[in-house]
Protein backbone atom coordinates (compact mmCIF):
# COMPACT_ATOMS: atom_id res chain seq x y z
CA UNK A 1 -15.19 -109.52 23.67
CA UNK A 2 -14.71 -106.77 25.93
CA UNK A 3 -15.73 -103.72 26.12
CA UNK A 4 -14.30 -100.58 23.87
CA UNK A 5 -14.48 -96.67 24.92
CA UNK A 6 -15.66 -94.45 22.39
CA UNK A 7 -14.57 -90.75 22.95
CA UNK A 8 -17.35 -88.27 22.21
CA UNK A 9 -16.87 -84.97 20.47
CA UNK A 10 -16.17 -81.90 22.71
CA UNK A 11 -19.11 -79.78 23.02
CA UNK A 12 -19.24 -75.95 23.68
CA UNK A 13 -20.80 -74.89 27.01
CA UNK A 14 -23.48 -72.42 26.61
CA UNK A 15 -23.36 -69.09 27.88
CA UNK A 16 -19.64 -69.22 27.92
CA UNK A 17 -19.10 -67.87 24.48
CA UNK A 18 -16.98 -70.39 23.66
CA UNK A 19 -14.21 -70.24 26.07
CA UNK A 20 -15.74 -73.29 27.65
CA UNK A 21 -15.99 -76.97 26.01
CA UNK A 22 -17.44 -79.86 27.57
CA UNK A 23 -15.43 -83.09 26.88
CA UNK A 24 -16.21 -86.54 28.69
CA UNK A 25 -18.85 -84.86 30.83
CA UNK A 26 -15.89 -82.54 32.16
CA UNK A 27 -15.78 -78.74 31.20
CA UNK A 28 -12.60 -77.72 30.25
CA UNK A 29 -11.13 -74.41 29.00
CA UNK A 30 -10.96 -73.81 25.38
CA UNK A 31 -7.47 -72.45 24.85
CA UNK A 32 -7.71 -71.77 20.94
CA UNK A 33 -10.61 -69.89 21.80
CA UNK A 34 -8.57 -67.31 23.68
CA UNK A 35 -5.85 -66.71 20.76
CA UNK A 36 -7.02 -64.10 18.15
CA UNK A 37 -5.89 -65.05 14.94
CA UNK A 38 -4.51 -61.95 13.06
CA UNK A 39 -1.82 -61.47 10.40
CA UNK A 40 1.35 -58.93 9.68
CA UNK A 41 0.18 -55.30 8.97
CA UNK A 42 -3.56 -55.94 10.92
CA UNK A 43 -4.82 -53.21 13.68
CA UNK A 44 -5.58 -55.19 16.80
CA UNK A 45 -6.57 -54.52 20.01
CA UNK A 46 -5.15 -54.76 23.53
CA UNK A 47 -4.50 -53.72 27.32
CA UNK A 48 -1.67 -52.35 29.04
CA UNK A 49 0.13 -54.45 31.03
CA UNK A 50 3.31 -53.10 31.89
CA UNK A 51 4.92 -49.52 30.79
CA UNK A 52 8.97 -49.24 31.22
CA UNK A 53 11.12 -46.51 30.08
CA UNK A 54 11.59 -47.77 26.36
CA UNK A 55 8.88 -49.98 25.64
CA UNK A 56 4.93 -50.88 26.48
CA UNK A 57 3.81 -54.36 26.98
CA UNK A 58 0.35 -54.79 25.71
CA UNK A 59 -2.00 -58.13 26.16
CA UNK A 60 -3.75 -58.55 22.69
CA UNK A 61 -4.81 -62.49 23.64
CA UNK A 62 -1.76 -63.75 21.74
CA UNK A 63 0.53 -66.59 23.47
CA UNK A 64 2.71 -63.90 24.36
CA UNK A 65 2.82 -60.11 25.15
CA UNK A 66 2.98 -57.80 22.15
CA UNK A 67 5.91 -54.97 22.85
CA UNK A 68 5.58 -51.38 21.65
CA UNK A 69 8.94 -49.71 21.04
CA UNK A 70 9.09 -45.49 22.46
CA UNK A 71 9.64 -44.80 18.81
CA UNK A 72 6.19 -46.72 18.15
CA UNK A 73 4.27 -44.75 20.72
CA UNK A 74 3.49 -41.44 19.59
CA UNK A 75 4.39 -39.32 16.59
CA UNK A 76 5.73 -36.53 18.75
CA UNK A 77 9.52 -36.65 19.32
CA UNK A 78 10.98 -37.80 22.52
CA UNK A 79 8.01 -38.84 24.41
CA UNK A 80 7.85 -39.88 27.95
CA UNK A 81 5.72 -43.53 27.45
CA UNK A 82 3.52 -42.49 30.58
CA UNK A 83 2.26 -39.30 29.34
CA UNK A 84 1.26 -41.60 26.03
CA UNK A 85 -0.66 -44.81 28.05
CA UNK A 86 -1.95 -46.11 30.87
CA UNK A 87 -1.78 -49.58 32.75
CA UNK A 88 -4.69 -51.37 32.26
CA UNK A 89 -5.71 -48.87 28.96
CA UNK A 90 -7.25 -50.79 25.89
CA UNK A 91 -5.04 -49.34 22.94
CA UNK A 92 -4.86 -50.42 19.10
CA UNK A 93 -1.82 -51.18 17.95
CA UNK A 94 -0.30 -52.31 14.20
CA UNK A 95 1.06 -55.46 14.04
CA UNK A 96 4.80 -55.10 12.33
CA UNK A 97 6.50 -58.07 12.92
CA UNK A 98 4.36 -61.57 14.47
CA UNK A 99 8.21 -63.05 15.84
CA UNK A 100 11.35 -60.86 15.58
CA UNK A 101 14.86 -62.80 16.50
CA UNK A 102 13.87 -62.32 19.89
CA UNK A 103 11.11 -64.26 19.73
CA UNK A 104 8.71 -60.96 20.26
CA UNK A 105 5.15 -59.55 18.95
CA UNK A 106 6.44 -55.85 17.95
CA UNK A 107 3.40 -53.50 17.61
CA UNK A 108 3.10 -49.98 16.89
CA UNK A 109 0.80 -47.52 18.41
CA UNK A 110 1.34 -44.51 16.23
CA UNK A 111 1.20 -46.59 13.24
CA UNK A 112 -1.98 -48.08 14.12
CA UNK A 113 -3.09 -44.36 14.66
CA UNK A 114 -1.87 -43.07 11.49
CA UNK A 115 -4.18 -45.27 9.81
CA UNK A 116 -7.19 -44.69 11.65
CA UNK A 117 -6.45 -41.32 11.61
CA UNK A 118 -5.72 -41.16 7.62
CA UNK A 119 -8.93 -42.70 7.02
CA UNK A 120 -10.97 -39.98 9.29
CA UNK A 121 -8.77 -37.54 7.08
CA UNK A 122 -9.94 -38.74 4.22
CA UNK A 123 -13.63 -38.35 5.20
CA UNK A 124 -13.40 -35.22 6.38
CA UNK A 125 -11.42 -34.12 2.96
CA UNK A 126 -14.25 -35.58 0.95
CA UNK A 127 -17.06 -33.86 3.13
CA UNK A 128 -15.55 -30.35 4.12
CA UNK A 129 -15.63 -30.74 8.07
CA UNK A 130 -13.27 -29.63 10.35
CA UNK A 131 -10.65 -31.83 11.76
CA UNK A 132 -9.46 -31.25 15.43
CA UNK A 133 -5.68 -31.48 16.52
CA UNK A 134 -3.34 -30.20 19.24
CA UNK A 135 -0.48 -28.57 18.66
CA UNK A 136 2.57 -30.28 19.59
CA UNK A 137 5.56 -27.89 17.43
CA UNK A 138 6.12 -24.47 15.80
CA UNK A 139 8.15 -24.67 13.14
CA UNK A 140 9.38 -22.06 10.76
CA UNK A 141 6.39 -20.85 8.36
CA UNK A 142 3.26 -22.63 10.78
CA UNK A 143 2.40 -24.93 12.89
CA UNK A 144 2.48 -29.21 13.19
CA UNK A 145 -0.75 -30.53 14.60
CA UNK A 146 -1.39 -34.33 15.78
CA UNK A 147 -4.19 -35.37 13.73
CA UNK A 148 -2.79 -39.00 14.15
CA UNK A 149 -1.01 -37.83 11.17
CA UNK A 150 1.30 -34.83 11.43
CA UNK A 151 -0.78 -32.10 9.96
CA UNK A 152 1.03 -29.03 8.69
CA UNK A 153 -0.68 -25.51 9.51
CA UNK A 154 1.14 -22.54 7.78
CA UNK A 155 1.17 -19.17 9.55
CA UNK A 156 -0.92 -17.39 7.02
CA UNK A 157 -3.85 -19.87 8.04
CA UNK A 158 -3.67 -19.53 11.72
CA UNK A 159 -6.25 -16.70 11.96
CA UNK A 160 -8.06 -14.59 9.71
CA UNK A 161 -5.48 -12.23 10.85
CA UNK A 162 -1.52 -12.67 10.73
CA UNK A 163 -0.39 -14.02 14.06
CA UNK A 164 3.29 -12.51 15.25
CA UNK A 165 3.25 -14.88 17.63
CA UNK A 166 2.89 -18.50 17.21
CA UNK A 167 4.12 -20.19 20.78
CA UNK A 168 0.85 -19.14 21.58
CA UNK A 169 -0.82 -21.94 20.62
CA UNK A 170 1.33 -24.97 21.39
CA UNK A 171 -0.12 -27.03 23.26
CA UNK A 172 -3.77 -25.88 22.44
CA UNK A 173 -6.65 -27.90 20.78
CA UNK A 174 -7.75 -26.61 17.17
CA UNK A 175 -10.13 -27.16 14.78
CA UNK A 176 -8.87 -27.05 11.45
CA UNK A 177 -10.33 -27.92 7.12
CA UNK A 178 -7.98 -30.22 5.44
CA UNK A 179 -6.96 -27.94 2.02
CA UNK A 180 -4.64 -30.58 1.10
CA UNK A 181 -3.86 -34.33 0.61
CA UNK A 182 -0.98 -36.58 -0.72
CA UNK A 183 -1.31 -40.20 0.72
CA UNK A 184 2.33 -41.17 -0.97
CA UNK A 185 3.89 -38.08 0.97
CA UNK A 186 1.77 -38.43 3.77
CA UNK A 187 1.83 -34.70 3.41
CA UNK A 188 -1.89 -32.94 5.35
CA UNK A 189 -1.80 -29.15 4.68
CA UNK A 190 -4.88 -27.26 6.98
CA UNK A 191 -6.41 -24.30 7.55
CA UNK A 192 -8.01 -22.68 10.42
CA UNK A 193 -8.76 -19.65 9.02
CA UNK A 194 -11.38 -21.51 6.67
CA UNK A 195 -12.93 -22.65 9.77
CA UNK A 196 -13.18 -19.12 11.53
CA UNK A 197 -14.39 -17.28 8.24
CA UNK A 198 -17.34 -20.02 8.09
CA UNK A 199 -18.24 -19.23 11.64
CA UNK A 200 -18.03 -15.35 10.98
CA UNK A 201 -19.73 -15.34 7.43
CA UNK A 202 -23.33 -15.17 8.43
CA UNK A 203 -21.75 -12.16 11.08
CA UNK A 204 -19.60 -10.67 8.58
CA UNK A 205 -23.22 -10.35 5.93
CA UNK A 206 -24.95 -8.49 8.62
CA UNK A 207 -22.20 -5.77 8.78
CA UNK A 208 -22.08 -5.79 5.64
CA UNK A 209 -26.00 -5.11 5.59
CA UNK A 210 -25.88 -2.48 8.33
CA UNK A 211 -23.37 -0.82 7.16
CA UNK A 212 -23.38 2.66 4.19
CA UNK A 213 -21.10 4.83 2.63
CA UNK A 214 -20.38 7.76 4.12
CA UNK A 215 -21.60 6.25 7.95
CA UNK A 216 -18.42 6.84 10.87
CA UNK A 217 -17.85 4.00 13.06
CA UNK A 218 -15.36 2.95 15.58
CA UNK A 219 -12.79 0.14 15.09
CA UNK A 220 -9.68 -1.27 16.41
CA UNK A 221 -6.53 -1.28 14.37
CA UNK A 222 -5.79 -4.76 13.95
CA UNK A 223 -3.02 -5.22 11.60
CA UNK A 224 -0.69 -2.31 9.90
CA UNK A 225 0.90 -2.59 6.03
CA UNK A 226 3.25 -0.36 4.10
CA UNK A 227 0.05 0.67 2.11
CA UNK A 228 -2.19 1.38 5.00
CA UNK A 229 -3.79 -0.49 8.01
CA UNK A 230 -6.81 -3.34 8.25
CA UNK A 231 -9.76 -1.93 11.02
CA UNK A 232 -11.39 -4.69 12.46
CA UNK A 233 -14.99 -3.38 12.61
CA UNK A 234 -16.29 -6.39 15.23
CA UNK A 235 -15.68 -9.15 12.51
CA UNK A 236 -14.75 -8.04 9.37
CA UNK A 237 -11.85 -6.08 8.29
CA UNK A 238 -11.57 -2.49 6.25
CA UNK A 239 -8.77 -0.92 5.06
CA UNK A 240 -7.88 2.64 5.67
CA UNK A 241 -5.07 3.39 2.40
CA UNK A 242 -2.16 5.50 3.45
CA UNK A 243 -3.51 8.11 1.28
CA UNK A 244 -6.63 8.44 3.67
CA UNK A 245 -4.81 8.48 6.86
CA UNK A 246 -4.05 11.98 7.23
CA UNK A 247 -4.41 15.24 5.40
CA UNK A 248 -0.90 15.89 5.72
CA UNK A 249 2.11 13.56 3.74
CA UNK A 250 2.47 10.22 5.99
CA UNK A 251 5.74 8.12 4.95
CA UNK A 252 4.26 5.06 6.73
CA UNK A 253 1.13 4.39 8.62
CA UNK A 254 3.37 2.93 11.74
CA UNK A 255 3.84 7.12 12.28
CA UNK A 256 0.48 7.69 13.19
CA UNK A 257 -1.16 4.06 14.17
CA UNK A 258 -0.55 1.44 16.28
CA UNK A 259 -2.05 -2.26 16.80
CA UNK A 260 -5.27 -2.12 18.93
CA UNK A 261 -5.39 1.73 18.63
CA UNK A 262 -9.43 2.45 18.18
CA UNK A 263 -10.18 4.54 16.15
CA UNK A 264 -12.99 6.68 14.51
CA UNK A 265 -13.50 5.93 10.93
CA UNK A 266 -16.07 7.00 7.76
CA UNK A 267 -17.14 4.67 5.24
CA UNK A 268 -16.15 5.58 2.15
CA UNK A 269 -17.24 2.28 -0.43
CA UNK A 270 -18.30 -0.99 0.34
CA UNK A 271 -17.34 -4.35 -2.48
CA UNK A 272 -20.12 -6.19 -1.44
CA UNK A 273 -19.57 -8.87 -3.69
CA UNK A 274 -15.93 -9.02 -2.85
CA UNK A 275 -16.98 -8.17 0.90
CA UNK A 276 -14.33 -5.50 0.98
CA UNK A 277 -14.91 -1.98 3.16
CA UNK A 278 -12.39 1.19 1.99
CA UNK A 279 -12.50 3.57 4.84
CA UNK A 280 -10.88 7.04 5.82
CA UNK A 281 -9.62 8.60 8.62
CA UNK A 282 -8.91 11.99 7.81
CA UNK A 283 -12.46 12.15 6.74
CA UNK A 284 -13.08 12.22 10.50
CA UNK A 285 -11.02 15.32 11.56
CA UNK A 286 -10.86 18.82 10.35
CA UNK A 287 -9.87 19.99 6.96
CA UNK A 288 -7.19 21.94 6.87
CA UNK A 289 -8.06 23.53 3.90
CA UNK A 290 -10.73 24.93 5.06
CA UNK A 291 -9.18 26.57 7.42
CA UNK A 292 -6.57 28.26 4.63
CA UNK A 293 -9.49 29.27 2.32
CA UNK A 294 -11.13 30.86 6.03
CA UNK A 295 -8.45 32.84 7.16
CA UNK A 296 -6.18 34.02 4.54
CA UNK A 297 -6.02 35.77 1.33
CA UNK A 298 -3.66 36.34 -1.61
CA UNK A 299 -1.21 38.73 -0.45
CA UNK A 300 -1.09 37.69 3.13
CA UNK A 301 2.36 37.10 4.45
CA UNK A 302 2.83 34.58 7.42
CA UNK A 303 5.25 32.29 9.02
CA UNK A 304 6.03 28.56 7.76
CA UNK A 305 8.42 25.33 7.98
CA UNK A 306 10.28 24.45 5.17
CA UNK A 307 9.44 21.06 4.44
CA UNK A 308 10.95 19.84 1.51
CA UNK A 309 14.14 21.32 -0.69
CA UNK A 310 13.45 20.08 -4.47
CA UNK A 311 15.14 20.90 -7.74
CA UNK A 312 12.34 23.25 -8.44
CA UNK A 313 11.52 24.69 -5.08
CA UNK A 314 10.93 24.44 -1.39
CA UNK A 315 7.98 23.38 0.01
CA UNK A 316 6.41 25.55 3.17
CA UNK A 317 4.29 24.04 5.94
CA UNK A 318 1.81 27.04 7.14
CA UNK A 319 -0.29 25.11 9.36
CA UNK A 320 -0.48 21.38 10.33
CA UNK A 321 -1.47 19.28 7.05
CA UNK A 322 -0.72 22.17 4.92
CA UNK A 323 2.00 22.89 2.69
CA UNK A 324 2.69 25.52 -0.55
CA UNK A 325 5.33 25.91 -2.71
CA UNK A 326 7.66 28.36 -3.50
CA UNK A 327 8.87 27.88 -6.86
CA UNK A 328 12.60 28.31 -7.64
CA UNK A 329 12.42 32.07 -9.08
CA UNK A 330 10.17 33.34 -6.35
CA UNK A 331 13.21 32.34 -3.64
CA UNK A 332 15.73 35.61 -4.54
CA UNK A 333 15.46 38.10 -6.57
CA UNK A 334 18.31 37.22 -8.13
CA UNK A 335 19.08 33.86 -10.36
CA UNK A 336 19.00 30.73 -8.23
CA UNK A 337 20.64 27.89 -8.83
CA UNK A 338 20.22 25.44 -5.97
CA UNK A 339 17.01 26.16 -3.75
CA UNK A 340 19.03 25.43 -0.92
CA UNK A 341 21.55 28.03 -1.51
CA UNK A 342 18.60 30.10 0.21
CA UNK A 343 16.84 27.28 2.52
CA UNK A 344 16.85 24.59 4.09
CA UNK A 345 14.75 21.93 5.66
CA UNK A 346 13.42 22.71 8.78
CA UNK A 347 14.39 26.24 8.84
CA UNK A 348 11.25 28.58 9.16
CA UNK A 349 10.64 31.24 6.85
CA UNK A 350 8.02 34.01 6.22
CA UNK A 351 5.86 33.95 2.38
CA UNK A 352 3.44 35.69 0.71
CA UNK A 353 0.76 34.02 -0.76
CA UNK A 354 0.67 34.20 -4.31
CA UNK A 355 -2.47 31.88 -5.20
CA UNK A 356 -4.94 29.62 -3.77
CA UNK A 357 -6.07 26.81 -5.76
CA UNK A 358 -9.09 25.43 -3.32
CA UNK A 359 -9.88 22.73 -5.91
CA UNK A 360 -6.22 21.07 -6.60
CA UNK A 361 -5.63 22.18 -2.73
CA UNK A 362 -2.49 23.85 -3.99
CA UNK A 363 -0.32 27.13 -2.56
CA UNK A 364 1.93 29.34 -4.52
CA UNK A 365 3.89 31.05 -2.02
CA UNK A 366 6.45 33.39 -2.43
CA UNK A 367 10.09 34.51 -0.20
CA UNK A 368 11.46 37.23 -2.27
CA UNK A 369 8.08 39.35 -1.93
CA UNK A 370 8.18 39.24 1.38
CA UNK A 371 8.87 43.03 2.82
CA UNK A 372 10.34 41.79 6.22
CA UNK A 373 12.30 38.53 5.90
CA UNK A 374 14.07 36.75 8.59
CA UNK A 375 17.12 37.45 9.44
CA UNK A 376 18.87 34.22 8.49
CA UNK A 377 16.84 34.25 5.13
CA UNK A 378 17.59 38.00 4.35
CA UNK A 379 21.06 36.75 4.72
CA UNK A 380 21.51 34.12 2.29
CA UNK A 381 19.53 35.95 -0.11
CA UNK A 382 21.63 38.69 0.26
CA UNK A 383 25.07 36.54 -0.23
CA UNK A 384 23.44 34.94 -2.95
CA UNK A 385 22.94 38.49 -4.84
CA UNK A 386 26.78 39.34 -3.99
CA UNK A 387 27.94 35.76 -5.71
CA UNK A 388 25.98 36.25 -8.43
CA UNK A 389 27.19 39.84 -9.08
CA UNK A 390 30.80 38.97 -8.79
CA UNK A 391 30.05 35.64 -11.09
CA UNK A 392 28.92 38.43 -13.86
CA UNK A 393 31.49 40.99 -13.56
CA UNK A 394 29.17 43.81 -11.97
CA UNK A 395 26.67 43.29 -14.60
CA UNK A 396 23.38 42.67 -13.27
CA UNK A 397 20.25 40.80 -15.21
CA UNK A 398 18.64 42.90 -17.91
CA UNK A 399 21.05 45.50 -18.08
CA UNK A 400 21.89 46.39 -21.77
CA UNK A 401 25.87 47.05 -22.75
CA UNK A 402 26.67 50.26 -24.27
CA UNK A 403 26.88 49.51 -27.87
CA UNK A 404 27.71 53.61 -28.43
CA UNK A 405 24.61 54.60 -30.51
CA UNK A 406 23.78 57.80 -31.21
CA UNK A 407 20.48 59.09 -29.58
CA UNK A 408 19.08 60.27 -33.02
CA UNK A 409 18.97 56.62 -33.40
CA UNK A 410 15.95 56.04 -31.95
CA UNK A 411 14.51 59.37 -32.52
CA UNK A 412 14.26 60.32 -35.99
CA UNK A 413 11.32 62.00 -38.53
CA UNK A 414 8.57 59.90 -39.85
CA UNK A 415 9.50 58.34 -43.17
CA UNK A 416 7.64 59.21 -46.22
CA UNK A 417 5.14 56.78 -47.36
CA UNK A 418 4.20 55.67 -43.57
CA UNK A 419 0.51 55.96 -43.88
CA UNK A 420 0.18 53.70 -46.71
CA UNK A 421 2.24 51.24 -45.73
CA UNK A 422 0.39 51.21 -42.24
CA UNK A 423 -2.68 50.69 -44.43
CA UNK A 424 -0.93 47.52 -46.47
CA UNK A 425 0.09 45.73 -42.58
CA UNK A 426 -2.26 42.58 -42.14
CA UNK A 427 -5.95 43.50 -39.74
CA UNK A 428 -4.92 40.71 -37.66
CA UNK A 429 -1.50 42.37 -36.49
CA UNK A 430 -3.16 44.84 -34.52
CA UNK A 431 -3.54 43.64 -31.25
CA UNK A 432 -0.29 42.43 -31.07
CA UNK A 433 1.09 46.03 -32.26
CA UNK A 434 -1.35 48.04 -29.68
CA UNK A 435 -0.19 45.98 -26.91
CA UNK A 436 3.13 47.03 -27.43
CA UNK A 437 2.36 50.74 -28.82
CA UNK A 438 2.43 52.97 -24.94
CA UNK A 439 6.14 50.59 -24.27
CA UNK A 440 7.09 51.96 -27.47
CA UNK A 441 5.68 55.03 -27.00
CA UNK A 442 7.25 55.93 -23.81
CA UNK A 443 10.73 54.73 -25.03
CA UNK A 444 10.78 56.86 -27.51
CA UNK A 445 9.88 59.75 -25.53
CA UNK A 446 12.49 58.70 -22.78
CA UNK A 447 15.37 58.59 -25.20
CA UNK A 448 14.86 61.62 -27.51
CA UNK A 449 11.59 62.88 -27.69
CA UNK A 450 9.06 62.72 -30.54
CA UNK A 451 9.71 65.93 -33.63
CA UNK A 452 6.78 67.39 -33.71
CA UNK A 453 6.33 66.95 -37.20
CA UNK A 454 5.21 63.14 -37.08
CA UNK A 455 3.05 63.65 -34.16
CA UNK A 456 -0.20 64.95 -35.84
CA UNK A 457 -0.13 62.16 -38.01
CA UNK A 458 0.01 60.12 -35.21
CA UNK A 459 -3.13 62.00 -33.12
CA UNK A 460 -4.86 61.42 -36.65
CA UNK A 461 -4.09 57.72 -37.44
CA UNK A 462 -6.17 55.09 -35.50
CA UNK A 463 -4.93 53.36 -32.40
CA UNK A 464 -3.40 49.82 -34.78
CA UNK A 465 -1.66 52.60 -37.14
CA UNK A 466 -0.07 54.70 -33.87
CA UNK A 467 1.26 51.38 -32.80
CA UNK A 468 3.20 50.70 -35.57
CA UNK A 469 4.73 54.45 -36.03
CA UNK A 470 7.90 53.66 -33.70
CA UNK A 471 8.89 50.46 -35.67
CA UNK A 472 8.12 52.34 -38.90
CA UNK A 473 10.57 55.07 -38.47
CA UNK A 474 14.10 54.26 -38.76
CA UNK A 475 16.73 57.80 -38.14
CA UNK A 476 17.44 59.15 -41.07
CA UNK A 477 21.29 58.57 -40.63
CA UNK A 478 21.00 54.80 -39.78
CA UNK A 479 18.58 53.78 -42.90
CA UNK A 480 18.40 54.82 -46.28
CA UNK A 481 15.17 56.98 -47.98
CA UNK A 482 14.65 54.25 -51.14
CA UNK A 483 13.60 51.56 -49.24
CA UNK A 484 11.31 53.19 -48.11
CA UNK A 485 9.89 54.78 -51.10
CA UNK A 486 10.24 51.34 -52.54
CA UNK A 487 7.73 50.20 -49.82
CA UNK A 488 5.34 53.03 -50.31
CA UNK A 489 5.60 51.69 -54.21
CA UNK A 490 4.63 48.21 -53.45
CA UNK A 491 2.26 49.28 -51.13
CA UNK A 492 0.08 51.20 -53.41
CA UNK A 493 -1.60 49.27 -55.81
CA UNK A 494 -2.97 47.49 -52.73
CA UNK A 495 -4.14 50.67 -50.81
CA UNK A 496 -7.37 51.17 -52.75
CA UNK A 497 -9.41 47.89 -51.71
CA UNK A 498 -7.27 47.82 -47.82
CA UNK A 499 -8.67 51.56 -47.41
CA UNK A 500 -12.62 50.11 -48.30
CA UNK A 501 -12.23 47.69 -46.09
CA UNK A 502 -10.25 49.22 -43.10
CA UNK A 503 -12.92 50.92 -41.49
CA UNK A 504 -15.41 47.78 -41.24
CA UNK A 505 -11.96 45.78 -39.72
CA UNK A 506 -11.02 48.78 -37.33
């Protein structure tokens, strides 16, 4: 019976990690060994063989090249395949399709990327580090940086300050704090500024420390706003308000400062909870006022710059950061109207001053006091007068018509019963009546003169009961004697306890 073969069982070659089997005493290759087994939607890995225009061929052990599409590469746009690999580079790559009609592996780089990447994304989300990037567009609003994932940067997060202009940093390496994270969007919002604040906290709590009201330092102006400008005071930012910009009005700060001017500036109150710094800069230069309260007084005329024109007045700039107004009835001596019948801005103009408030910083100033006015000033003053005369017929302001009185009218004997009903008039009238007793005194002297008859009474009266003598006294042909006596009747059966108690009220 002859002889029968039996085949033995192939055995693996040691040291050869199993690439090697030895069958029959003869070491072969093992060729299932060298294919990777892998599935639809894995990450494998592989070298560059072979890089043309539109597509990379990469060797991932498979029985055939993979191929990587241009539009697999990268997730930049329009991409040049040798800027993104090189031949001979070990790359991971996503496995999309295993056999396409073709007959070919697709892969995809950026896809294979995007997943590492998300992952990394997600770590760093979870544990608050920084994520770096590079910069590869600026779009309106921010920036898009290649995280593996296209990360969106907005403007506002760039730098602890605004950036005007972004181009700067395409093309740069950043390190950024993921702020926000939607997988189903694939939507990665970041922030450098978070990152630059960290590194500047421990900086920004020792100026903080060194810092006190009321110290000046120097800073450089690093950003300007329609309420004022930021001072960068070697890492962290105060505000100067408009307000405290200048001791004169300022529209907008852009009038006075300009980005990366240095500047002197005082403390004025620290937030140190809210690590906020209010400064001033008018603090730092010479007060004005000082200056007025110095070298004038109230009745000094001088030269000024109208201002302003309002409804009520003109406003006068005497010196630099100081104005006063001159109210509407201290423009003409006649009526006014519209200030600017008389001025206008920019026109200079001598004023009197009127009154210094040093507290509210206020000036009263006046241009129809003035003894020598300018010329142009004198002039529209003076047409203003002529206008005004014409619009009232020739009749001036305070003149009285002729209403064809007789002068006895307001010069006339005393009226019987006077002295008691001077006694019957109220205490508290008195000041009211002595305050306008030498006005009515002297107007009836100017008109008629005083009969001598009423004027010892008078001397003998006191000074409440003199007061009350002119409006006491009507002319005997323009009022009838029985009222009169019918006042001195009511007044009498009051005289007794008045006349106790006038002297202790007098």
């Amino acid at each position: 019976m002859p002889d029968t073969e039996t085949a033995t069982a192939p055995r693996t070659v040691e040291g050869s990690d199993g690439l090697l089997l030895e069958i029959d005493g003869q070491i072969v290759p093992n060729y299932d060994a060298t294919l990777v087994p892998f599935e639809e939607g894995d990450v494998v890995s592989g070298k560059v063989v072979r890089i043309d225009q539109d597509e990379v061929l990469v060797d991932i052990g498979y029985k055939s090249e993979g191929v990587i599409p241009m539009n697999e590469l990268s997730i930049r746009k329009s991409v040049d395949p040798h800027d993104e690999v090189e031949l001979g580079e070990e790359v991971d790559a996503l496995v999309l399709t295993k056999e396409d009609q073709d007959g070919r592996l697709v892969l995809s780089k950026k896809r294979a990327r995007f997943e590492k990447a998300w992952r990394k994304i997600e770590a760093a989300a979870e544990s608050g580090e920084p994520v770096e990037g590079t910069v590869i567009e600026v779009v309106k609003g921010g920036l898009i940086i290649d995280l593996g994932v296209r990360g969106f940067l907005p403007a506002s997060l760039v730098d602890i300050r605004r950036v005007q202009n972004l181009d700067e940093f395409l093309g740069t390496k950043i390190e950024c704090k993921v702020i926000e994270l939607n997988r189903s969007r694939n939507n990665v919002v970041l922030s450098r500024r978070a990152v630059l604040e960290e590194e500047r906290k421990e900086v920004r709590q020792q100026i903080l420390d060194r810092l006190q009201p009321g110290m000046v330092v120097e800073g450089a102006i690093s950003n300007i706003v329609d309420f004022g400008a930021f001072v960068d005071l070697d890492g962290i930012d105060g505000l100067i308000h408009i307000s405290e910009l200048s001791w004169s009005h300022v529209n907008h700060p852009s009038e006075i400062l300009s980005i990366g001017d240095v500047v002197p500036v005082k403390v004025l109150d620290i937030d140190r909870d809210r690590q906020r710094i209010s400064l001033g800069l008018k603090q730092t230069q010479e007060d004005p006022w000082q200056r007025v309260i110095d070298t004038y007084r109230i009745g000094d005329e001088l030269e000024g710059k109208v201002t302003k024109v309002v409804t009520f007045g003109a406003f006068v700039e005497i010196m630099d950061g100081v104005e006063g107004l001159v109210h509407i009835s201290e423009l003409a001596h006649h009526h006014v109207e519209n200030p600017r019948e008389i001025v206008e801005p920019g026109q200079d103009v001598r004023v009197k001053i009127l009154e210094i408030d040093s507290e509210r910083r206020r000036l009263s100033l006046s241009v129809k006091r003035v003894e020598e006015q300018l010329p142009h000033i004198r002039s529209a003053a003076e047409a203003g007068a002529a206008a005004a005369a014409e619009a009232g017929g020739g009749q001036e302001i305070g003149d009285v018509p002729d209403l064809g009185l007789s002068e006895d009218v307001f010069a006339g004997p005393s009226i019987s019963g006077a002295d008691a009903l001077r006694a019957a008039l109220p205490a508290e009238e008195a000041p009211v009546e002595d305050a306008a007793a030498p006005a009515a005194d002297e107007a009836a002297a100017d008109e008629a003169g005083a009969e001598e008859a009423p004027a010892p009474a008078a001397q003998e009266a006191p000074d409440a009961a003199a007061a009350e003598v002119p409006e006491a006294e009507p002319a005997p042909d323009a009022v009838d004697a029985e009222p009169a006596a019918d006042a001195q009747d009511d007044a009498e059966p009051a005289s007794p306890d008045q006349d106790e108690e006038r002297p202790a009220e007098e």
